[in-house]
PDB file of N, CA and C in Angstrom:
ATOM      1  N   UNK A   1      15.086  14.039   0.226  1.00  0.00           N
ATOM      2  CA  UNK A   1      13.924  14.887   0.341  1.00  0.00           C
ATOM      3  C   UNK A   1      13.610  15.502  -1.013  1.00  0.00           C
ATOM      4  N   UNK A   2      12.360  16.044  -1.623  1.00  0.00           N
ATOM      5  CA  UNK A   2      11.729  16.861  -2.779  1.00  0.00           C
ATOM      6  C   UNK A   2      11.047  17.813  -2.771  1.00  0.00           C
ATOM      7  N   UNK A   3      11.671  18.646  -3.169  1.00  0.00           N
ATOM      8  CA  UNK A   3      10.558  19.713  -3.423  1.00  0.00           C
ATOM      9  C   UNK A   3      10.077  19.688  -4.392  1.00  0.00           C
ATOM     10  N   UNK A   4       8.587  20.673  -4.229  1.00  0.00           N
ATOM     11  CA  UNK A   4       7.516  20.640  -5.538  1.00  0.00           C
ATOM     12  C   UNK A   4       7.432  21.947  -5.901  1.00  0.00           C
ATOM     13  N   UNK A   5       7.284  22.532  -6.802  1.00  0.00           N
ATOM     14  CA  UNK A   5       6.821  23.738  -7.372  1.00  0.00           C
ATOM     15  C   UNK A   5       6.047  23.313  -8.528  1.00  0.00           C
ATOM     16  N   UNK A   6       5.042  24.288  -8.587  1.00  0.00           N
ATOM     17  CA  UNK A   6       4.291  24.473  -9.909  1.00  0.00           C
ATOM     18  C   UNK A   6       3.638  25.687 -10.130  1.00  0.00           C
ATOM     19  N   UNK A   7       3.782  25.551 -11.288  1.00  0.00           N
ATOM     20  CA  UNK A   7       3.456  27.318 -11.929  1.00  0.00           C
ATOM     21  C   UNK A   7       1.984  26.836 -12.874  1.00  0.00           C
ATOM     22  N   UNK A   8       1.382  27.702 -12.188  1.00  0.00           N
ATOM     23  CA  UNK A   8      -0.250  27.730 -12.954  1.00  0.00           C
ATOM     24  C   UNK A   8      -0.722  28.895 -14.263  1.00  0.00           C
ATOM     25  N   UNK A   9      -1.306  28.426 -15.380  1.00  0.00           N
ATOM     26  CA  UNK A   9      -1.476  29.300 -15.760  1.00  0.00           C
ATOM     27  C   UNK A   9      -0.509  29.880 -16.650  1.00  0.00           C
ATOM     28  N   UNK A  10       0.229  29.309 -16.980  1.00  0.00           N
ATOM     29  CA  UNK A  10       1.147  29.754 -18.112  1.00  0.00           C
ATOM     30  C   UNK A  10       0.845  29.941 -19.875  1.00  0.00           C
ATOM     31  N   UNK A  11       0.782  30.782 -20.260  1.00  0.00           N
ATOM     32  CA  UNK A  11       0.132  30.756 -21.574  1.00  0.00           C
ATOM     33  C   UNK A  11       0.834  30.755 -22.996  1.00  0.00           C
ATOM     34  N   UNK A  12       1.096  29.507 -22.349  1.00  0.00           N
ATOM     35  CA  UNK A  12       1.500  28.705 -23.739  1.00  0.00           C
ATOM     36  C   UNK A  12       0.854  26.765 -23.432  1.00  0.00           C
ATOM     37  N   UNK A  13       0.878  26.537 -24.907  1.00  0.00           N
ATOM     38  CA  UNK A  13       0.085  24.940 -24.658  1.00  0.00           C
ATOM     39  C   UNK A  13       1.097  23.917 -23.864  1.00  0.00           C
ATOM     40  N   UNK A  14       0.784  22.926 -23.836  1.00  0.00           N
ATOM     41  CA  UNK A  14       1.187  22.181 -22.923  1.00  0.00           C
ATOM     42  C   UNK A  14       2.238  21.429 -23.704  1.00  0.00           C
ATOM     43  N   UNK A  15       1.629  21.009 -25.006  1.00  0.00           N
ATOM     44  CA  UNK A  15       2.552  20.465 -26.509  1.00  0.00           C
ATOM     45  C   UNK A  15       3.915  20.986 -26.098  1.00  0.00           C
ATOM     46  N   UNK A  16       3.959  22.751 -26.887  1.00  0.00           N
ATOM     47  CA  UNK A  16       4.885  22.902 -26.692  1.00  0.00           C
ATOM     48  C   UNK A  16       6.021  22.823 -25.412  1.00  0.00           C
ATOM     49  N   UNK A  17       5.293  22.984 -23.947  1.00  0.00           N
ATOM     50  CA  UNK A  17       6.409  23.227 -22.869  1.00  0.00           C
ATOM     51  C   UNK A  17       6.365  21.704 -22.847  1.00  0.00           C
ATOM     52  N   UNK A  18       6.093  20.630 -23.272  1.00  0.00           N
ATOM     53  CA  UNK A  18       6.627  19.400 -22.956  1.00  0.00           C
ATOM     54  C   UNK A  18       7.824  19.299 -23.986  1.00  0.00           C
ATOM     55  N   UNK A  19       8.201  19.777 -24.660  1.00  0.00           N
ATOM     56  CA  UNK A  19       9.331  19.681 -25.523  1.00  0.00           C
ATOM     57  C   UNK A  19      10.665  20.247 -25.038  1.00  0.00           C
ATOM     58  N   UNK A  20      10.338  21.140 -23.912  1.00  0.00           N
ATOM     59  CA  UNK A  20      11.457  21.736 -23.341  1.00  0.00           C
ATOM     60  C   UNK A  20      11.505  20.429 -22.021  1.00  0.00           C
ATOM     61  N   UNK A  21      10.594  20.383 -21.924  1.00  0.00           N
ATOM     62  CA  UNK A  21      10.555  19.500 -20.701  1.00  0.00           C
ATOM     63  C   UNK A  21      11.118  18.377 -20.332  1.00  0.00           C
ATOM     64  N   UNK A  22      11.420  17.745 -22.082  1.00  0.00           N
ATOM     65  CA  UNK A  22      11.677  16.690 -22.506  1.00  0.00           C
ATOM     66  C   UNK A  22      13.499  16.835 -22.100  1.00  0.00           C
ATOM     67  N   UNK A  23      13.573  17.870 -22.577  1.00  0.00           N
ATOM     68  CA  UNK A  23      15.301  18.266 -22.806  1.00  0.00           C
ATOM     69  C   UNK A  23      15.894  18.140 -21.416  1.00  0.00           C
ATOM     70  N   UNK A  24      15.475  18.978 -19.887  1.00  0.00           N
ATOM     71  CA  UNK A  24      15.611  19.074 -18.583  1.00  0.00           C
ATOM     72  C   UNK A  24      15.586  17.700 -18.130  1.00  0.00           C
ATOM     73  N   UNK A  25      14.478  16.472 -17.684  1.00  0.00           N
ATOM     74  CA  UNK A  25      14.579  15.981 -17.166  1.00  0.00           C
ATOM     75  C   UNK A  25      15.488  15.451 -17.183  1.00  0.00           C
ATOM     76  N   UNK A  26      15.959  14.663 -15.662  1.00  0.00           N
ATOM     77  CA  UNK A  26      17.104  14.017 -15.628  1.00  0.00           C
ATOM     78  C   UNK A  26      18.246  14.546 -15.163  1.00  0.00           C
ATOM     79  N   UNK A  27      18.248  15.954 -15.490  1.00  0.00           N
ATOM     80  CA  UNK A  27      19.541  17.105 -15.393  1.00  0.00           C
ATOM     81  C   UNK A  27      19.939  17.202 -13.863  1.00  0.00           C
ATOM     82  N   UNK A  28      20.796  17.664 -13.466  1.00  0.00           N
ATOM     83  CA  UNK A  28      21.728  18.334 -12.309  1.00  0.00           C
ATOM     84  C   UNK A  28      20.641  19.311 -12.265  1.00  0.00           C
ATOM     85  N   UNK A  29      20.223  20.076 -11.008  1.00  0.00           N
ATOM     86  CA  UNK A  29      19.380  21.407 -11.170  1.00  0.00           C
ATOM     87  C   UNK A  29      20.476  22.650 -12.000  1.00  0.00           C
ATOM     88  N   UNK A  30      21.782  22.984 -11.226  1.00  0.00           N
ATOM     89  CA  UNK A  30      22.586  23.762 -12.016  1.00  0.00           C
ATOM     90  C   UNK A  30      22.441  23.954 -13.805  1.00  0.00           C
ATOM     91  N   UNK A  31      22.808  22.200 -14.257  1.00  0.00           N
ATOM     92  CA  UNK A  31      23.062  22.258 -15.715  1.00  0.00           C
ATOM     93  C   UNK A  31      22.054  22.944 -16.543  1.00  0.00           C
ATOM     94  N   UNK A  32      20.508  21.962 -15.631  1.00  0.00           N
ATOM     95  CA  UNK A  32      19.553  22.430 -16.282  1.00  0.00           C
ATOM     96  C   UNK A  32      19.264  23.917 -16.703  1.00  0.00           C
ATOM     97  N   UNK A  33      19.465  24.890 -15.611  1.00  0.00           N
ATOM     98  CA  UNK A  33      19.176  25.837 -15.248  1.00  0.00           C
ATOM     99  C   UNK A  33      19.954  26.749 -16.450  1.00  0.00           C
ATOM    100  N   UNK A  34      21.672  26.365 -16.460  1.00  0.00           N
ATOM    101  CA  UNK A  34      22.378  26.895 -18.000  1.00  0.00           C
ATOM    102  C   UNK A  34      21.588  25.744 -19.093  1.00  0.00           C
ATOM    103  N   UNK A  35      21.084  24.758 -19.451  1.00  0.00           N
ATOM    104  CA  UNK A  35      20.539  24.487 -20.503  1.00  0.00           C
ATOM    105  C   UNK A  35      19.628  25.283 -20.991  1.00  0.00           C
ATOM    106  N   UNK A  36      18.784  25.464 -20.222  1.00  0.00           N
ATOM    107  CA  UNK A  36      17.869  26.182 -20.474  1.00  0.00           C
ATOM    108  C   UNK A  36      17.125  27.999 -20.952  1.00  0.00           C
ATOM    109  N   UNK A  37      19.206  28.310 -20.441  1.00  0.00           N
ATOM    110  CA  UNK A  37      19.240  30.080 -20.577  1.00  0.00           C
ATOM    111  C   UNK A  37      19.480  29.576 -22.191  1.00  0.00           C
ATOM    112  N   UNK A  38      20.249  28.196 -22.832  1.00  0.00           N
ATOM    113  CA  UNK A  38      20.655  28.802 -24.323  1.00  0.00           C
ATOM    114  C   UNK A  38      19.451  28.305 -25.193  1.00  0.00           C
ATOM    115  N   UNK A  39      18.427  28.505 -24.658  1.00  0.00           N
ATOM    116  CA  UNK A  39      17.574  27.043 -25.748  1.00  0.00           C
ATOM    117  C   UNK A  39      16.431  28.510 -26.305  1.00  0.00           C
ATOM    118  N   UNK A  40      16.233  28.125 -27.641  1.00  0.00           N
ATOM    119  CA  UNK A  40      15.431  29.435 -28.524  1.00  0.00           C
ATOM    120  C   UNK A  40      13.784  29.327 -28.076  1.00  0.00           C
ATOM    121  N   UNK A  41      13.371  28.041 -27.517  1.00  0.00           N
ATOM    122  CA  UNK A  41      12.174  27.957 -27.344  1.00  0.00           C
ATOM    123  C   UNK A  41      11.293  28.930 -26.181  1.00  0.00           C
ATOM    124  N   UNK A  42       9.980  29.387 -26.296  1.00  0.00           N
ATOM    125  CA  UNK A  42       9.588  30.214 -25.757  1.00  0.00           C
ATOM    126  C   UNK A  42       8.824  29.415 -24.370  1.00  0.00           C
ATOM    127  N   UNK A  43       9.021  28.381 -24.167  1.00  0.00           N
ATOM    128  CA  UNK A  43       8.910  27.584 -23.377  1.00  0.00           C
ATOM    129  C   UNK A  43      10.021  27.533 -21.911  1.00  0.00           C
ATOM    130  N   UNK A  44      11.433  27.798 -22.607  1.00  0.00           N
ATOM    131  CA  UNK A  44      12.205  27.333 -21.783  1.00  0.00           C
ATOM    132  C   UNK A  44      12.015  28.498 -20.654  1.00  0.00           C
ATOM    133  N   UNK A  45      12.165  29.728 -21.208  1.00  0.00           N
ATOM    134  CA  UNK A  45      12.154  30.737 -19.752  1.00  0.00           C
ATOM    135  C   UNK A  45      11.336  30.504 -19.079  1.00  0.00           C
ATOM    136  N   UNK A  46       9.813  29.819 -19.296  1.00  0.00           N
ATOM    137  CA  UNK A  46       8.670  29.108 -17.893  1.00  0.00           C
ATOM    138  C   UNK A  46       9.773  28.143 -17.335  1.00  0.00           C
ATOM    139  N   UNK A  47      10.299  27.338 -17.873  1.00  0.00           N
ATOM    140  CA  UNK A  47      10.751  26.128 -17.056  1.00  0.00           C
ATOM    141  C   UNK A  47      12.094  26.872 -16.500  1.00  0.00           C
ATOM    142  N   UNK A  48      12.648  27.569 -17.001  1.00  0.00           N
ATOM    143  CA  UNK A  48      13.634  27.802 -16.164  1.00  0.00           C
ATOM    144  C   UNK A  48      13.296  28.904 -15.095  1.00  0.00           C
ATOM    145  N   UNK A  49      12.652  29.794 -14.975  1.00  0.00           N
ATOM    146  CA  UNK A  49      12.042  30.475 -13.719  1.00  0.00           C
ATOM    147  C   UNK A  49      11.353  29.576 -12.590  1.00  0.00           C
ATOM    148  N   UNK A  50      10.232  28.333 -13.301  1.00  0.00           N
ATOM    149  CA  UNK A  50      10.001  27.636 -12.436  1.00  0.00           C
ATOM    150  C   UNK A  50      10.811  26.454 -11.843  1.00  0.00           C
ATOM    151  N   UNK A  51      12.160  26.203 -12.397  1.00  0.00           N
ATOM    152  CA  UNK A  51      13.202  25.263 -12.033  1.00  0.00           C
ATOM    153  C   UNK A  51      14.481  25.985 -10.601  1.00  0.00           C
ATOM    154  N   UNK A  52      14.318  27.835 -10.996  1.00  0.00           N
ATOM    155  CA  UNK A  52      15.387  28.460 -10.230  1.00  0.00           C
ATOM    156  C   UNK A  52      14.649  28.202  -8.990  1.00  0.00           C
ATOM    157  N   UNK A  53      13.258  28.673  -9.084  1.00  0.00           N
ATOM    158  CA  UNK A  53      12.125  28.658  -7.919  1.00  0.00           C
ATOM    159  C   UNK A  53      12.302  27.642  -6.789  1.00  0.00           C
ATOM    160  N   UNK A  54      12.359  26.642  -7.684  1.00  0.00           N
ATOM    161  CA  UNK A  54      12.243  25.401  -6.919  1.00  0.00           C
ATOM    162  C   UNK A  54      13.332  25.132  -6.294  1.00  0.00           C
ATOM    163  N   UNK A  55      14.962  25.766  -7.358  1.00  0.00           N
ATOM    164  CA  UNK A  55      16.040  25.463  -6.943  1.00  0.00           C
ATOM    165  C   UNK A  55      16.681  26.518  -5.420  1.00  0.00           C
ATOM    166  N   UNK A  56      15.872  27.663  -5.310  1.00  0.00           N
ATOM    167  CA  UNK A  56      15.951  28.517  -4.187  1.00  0.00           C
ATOM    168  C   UNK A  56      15.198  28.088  -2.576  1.00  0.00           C
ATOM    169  N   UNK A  57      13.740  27.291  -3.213  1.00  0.00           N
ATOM    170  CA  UNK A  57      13.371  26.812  -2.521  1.00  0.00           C
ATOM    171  C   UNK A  57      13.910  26.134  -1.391  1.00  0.00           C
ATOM    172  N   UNK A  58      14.961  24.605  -2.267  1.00  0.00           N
ATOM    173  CA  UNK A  58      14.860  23.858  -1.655  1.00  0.00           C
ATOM    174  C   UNK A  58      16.431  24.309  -0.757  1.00  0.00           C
ATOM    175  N   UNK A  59      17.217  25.262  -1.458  1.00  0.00           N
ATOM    176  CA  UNK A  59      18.726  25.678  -0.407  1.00  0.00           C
ATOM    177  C   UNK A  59      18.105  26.304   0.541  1.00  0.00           C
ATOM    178  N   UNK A  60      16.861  27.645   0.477  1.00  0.00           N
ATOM    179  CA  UNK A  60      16.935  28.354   1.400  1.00  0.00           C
ATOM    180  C   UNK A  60      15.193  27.529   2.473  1.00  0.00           C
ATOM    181  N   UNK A  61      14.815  27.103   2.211  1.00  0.00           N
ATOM    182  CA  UNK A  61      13.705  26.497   3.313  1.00  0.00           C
ATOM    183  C   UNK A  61      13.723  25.276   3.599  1.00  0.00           C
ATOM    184  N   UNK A  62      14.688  24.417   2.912  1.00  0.00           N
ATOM    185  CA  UNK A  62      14.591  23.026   2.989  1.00  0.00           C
ATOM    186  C   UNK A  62      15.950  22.717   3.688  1.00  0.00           C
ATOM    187  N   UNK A  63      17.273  23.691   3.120  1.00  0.00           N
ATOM    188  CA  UNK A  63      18.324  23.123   3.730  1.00  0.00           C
ATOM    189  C   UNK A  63      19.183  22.300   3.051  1.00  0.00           C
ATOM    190  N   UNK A  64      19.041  22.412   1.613  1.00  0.00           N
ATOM    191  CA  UNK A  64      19.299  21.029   1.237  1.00  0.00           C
ATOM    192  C   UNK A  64      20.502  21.759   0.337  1.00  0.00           C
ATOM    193  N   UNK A  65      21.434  20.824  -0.282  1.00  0.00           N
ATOM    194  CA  UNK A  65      22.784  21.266  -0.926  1.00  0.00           C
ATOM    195  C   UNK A  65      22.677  21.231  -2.789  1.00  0.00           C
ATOM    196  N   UNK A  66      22.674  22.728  -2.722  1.00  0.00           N
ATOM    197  CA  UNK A  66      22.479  22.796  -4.058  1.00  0.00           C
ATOM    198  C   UNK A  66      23.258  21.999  -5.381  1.00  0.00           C
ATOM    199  N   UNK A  67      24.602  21.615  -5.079  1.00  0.00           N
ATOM    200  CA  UNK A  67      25.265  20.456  -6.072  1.00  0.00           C
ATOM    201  C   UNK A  67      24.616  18.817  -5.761  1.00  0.00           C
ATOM    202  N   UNK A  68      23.670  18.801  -5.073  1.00  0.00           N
ATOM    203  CA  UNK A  68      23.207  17.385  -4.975  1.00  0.00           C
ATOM    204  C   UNK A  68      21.638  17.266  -5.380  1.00  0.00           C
ATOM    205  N   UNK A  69      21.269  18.353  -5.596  1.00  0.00           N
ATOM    206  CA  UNK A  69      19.811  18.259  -6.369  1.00  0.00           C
ATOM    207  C   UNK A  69      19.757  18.287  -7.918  1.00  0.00           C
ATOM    208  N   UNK A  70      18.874  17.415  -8.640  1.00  0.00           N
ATOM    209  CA  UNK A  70      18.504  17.056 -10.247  1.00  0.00           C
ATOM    210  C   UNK A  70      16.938  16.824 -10.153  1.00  0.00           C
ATOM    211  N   UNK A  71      16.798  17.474 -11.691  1.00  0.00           N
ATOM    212  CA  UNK A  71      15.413  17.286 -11.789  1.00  0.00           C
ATOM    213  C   UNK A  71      14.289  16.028 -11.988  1.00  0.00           C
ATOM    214  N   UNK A  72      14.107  15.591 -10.606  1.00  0.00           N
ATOM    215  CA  UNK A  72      13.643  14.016 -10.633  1.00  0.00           C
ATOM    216  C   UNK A  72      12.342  14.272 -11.432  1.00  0.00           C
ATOM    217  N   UNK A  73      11.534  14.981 -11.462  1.00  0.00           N
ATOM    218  CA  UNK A  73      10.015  15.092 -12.587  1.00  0.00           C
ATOM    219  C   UNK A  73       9.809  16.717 -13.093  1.00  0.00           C
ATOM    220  N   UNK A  74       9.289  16.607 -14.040  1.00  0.00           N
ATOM    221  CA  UNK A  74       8.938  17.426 -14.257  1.00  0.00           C
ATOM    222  C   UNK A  74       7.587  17.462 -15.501  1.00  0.00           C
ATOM    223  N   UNK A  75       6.631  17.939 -15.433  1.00  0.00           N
ATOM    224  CA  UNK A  75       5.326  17.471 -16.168  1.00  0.00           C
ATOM    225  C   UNK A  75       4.666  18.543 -16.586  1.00  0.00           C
ATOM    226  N   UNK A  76       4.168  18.578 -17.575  1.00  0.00           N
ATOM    227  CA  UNK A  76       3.258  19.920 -18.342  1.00  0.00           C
ATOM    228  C   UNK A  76       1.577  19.217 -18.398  1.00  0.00           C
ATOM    229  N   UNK A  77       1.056  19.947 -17.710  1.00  0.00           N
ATOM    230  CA  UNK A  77      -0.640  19.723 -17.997  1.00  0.00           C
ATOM    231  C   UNK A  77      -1.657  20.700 -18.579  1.00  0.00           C
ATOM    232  N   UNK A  78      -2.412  20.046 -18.862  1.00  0.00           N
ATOM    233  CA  UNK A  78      -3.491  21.595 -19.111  1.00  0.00           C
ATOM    234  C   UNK A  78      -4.306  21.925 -18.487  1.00  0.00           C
ATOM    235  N   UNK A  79      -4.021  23.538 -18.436  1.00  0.00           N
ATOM    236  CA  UNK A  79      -4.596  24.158 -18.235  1.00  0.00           C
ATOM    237  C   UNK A  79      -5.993  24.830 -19.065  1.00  0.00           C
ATOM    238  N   UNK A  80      -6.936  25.856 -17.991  1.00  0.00           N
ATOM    239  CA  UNK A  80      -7.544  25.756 -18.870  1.00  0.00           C
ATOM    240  C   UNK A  80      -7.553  26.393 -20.075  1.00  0.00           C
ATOM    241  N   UNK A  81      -8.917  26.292 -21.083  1.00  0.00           N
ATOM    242  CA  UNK A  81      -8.482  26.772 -22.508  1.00  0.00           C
ATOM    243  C   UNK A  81      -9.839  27.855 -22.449  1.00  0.00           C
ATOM    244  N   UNK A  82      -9.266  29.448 -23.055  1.00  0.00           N
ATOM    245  CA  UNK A  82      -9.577  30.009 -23.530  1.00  0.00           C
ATOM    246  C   UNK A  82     -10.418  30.285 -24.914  1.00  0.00           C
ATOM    247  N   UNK A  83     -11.730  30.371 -24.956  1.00  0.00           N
ATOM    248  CA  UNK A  83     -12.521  30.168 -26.066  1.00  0.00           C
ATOM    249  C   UNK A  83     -12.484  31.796 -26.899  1.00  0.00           C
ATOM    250  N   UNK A  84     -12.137  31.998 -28.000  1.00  0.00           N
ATOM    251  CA  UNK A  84     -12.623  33.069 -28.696  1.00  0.00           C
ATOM    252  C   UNK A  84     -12.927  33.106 -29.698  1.00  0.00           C
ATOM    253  N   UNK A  85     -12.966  34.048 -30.514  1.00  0.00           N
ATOM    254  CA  UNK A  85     -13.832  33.947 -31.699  1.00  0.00           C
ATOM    255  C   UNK A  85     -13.248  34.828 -32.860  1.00  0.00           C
ATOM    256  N   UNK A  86     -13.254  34.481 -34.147  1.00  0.00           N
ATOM    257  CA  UNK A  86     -12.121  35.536 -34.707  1.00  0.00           C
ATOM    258  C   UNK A  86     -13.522  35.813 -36.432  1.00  0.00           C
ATOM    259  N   UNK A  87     -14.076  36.587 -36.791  1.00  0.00           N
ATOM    260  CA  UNK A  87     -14.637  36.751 -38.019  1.00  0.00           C
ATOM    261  C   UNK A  87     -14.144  36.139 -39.262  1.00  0.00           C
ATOM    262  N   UNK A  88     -14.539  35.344 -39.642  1.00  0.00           N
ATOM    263  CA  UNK A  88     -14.111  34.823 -41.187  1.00  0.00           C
ATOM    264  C   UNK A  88     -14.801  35.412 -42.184  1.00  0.00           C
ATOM    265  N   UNK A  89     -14.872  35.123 -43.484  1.00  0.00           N
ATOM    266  CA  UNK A  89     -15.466  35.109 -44.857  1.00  0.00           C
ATOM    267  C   UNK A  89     -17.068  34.796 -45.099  1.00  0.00           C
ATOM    268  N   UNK A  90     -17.688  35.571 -45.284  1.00  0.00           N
ATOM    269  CA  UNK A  90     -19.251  35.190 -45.680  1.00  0.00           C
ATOM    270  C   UNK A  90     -20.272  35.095 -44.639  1.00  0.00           C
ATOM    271  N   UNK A  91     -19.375  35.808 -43.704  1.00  0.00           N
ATOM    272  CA  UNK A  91     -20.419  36.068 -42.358  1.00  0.00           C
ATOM    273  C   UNK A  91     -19.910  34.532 -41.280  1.00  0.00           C
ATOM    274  N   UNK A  92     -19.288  34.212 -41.557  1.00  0.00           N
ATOM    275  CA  UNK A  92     -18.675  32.946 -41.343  1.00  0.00           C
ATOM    276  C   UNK A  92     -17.721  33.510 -39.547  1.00  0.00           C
ATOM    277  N   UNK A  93     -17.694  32.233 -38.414  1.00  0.00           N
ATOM    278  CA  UNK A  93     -16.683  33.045 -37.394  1.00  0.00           C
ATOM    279  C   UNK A  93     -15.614  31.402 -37.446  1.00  0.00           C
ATOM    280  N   UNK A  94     -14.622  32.047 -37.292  1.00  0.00           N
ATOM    281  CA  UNK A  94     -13.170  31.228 -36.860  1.00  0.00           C
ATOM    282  C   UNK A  94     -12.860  30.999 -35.664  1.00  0.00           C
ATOM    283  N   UNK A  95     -13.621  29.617 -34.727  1.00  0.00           N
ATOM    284  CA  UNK A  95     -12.742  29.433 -33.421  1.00  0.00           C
ATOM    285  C   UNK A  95     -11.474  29.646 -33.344  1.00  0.00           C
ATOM    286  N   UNK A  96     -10.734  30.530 -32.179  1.00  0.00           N
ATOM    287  CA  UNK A  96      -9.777  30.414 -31.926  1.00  0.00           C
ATOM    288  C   UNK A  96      -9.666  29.964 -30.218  1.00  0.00           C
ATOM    289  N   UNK A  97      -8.595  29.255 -29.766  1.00  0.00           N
ATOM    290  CA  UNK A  97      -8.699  28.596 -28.266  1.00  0.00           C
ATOM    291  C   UNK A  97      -7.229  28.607 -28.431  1.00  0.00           C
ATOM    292  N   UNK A  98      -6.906  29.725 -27.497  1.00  0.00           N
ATOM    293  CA  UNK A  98      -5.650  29.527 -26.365  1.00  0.00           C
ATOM    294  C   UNK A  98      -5.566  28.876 -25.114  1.00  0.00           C
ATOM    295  N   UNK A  99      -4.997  28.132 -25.616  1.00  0.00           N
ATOM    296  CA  UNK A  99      -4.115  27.224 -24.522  1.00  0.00           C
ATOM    297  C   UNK A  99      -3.780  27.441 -23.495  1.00  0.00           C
ATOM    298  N   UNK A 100      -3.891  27.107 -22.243  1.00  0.00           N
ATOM    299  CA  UNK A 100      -2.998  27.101 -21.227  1.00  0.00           C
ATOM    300  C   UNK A 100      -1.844  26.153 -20.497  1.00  0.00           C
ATOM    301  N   UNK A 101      -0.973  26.098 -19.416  1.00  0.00           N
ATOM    302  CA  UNK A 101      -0.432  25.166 -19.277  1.00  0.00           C
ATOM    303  C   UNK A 101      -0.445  25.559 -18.099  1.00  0.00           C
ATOM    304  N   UNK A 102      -0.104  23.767 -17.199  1.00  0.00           N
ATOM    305  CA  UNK A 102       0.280  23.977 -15.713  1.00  0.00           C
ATOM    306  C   UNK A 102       1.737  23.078 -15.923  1.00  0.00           C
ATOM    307  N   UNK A 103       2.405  23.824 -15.009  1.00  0.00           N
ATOM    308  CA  UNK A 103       3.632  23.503 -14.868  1.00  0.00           C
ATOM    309  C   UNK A 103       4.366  22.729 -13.834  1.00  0.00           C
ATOM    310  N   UNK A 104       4.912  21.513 -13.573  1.00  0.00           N
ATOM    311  CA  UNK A 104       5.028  21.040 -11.543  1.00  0.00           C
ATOM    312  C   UNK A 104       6.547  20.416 -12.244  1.00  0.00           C
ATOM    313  N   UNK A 105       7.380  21.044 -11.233  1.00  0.00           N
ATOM    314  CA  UNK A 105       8.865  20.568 -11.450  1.00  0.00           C
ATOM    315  C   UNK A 105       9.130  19.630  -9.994  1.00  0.00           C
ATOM    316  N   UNK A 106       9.727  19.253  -9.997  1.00  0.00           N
ATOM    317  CA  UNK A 106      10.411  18.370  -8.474  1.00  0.00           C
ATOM    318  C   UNK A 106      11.965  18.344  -8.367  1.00  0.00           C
ATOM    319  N   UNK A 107      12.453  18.753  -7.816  1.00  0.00           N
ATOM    320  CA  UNK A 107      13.413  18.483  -7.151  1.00  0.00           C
ATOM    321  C   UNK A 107      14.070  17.592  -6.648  1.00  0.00           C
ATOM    322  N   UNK A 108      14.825  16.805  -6.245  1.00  0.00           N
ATOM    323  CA  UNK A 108      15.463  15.481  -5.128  1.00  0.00           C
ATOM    324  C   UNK A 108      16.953  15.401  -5.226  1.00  0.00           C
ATOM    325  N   UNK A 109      17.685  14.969  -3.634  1.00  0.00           N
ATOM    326  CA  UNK A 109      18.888  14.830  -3.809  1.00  0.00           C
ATOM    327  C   UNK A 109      19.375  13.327  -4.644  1.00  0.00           C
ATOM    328  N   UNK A 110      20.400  13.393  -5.322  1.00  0.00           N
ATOM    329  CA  UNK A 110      20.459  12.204  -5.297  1.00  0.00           C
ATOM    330  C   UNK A 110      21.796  11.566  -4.125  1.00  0.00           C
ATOM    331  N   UNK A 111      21.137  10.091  -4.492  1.00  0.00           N
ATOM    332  CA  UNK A 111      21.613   9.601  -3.238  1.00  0.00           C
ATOM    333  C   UNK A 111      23.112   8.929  -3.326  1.00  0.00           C
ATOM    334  N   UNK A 112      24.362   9.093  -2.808  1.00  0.00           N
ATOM    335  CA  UNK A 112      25.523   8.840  -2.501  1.00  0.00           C
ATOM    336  C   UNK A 112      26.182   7.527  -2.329  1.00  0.00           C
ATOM    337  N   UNK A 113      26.340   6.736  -3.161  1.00  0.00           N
ATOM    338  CA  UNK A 113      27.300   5.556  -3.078  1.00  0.00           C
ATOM    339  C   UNK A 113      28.225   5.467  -2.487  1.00  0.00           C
TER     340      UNK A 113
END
């Protein structure tokens, strides 16, 4: 079975949380979960709040055994982007556009030989 979570709206770009993203997949939910407390990126605490989420999810509504779940997907999209405007030189204005990100982790047991 899988669970889904996704976190909307996170404000940071998508660039960066795919770099953390990159690191998780594949993981044990546990490992991930300590990978992710030591990592400097400002990325990882989204993925790891939205990884515990998912990982609470699936023990307490799904039933399912927390040493047998790993992170089968996990994907960064964008969200939308924020348009502003910043004053430059000579009467001149400087687009600026913050980023957003959407976040969808998955869950799954794996399966027993």
């Amino acid at each position: 079975m899988e669970v889904r979570v996704q976190t909307k709206y996170l404000p940071i770009s998508p660039r960066k949380l795919r770099l953390v993203c990159d690191q998780v997949r594949g993981l044990a939910a546990d490992q991930a979960l300590t990978m992710l407390n030591f990592m400097p990126q400002k990325g990882a605490e989204f993925v790891s709040k939205t990884v515990a989420s998912a990982l609470a999810s699936a023990v307490n509504n799904h039933d399912l055994n927390r040493g047998d779940l790993y992170v089968a997907t996990i994907v960064a999209d964008d969200g939308p982007s924020l348009k502003r405007v910043k004053a430059g030189a000579r009467g001149r204005y400087k687009p600026r556009i913050r980023r957003t990100s959407h976040l969808t982790v998955v869950l799954a047991e794996r399966e027993e030989r």
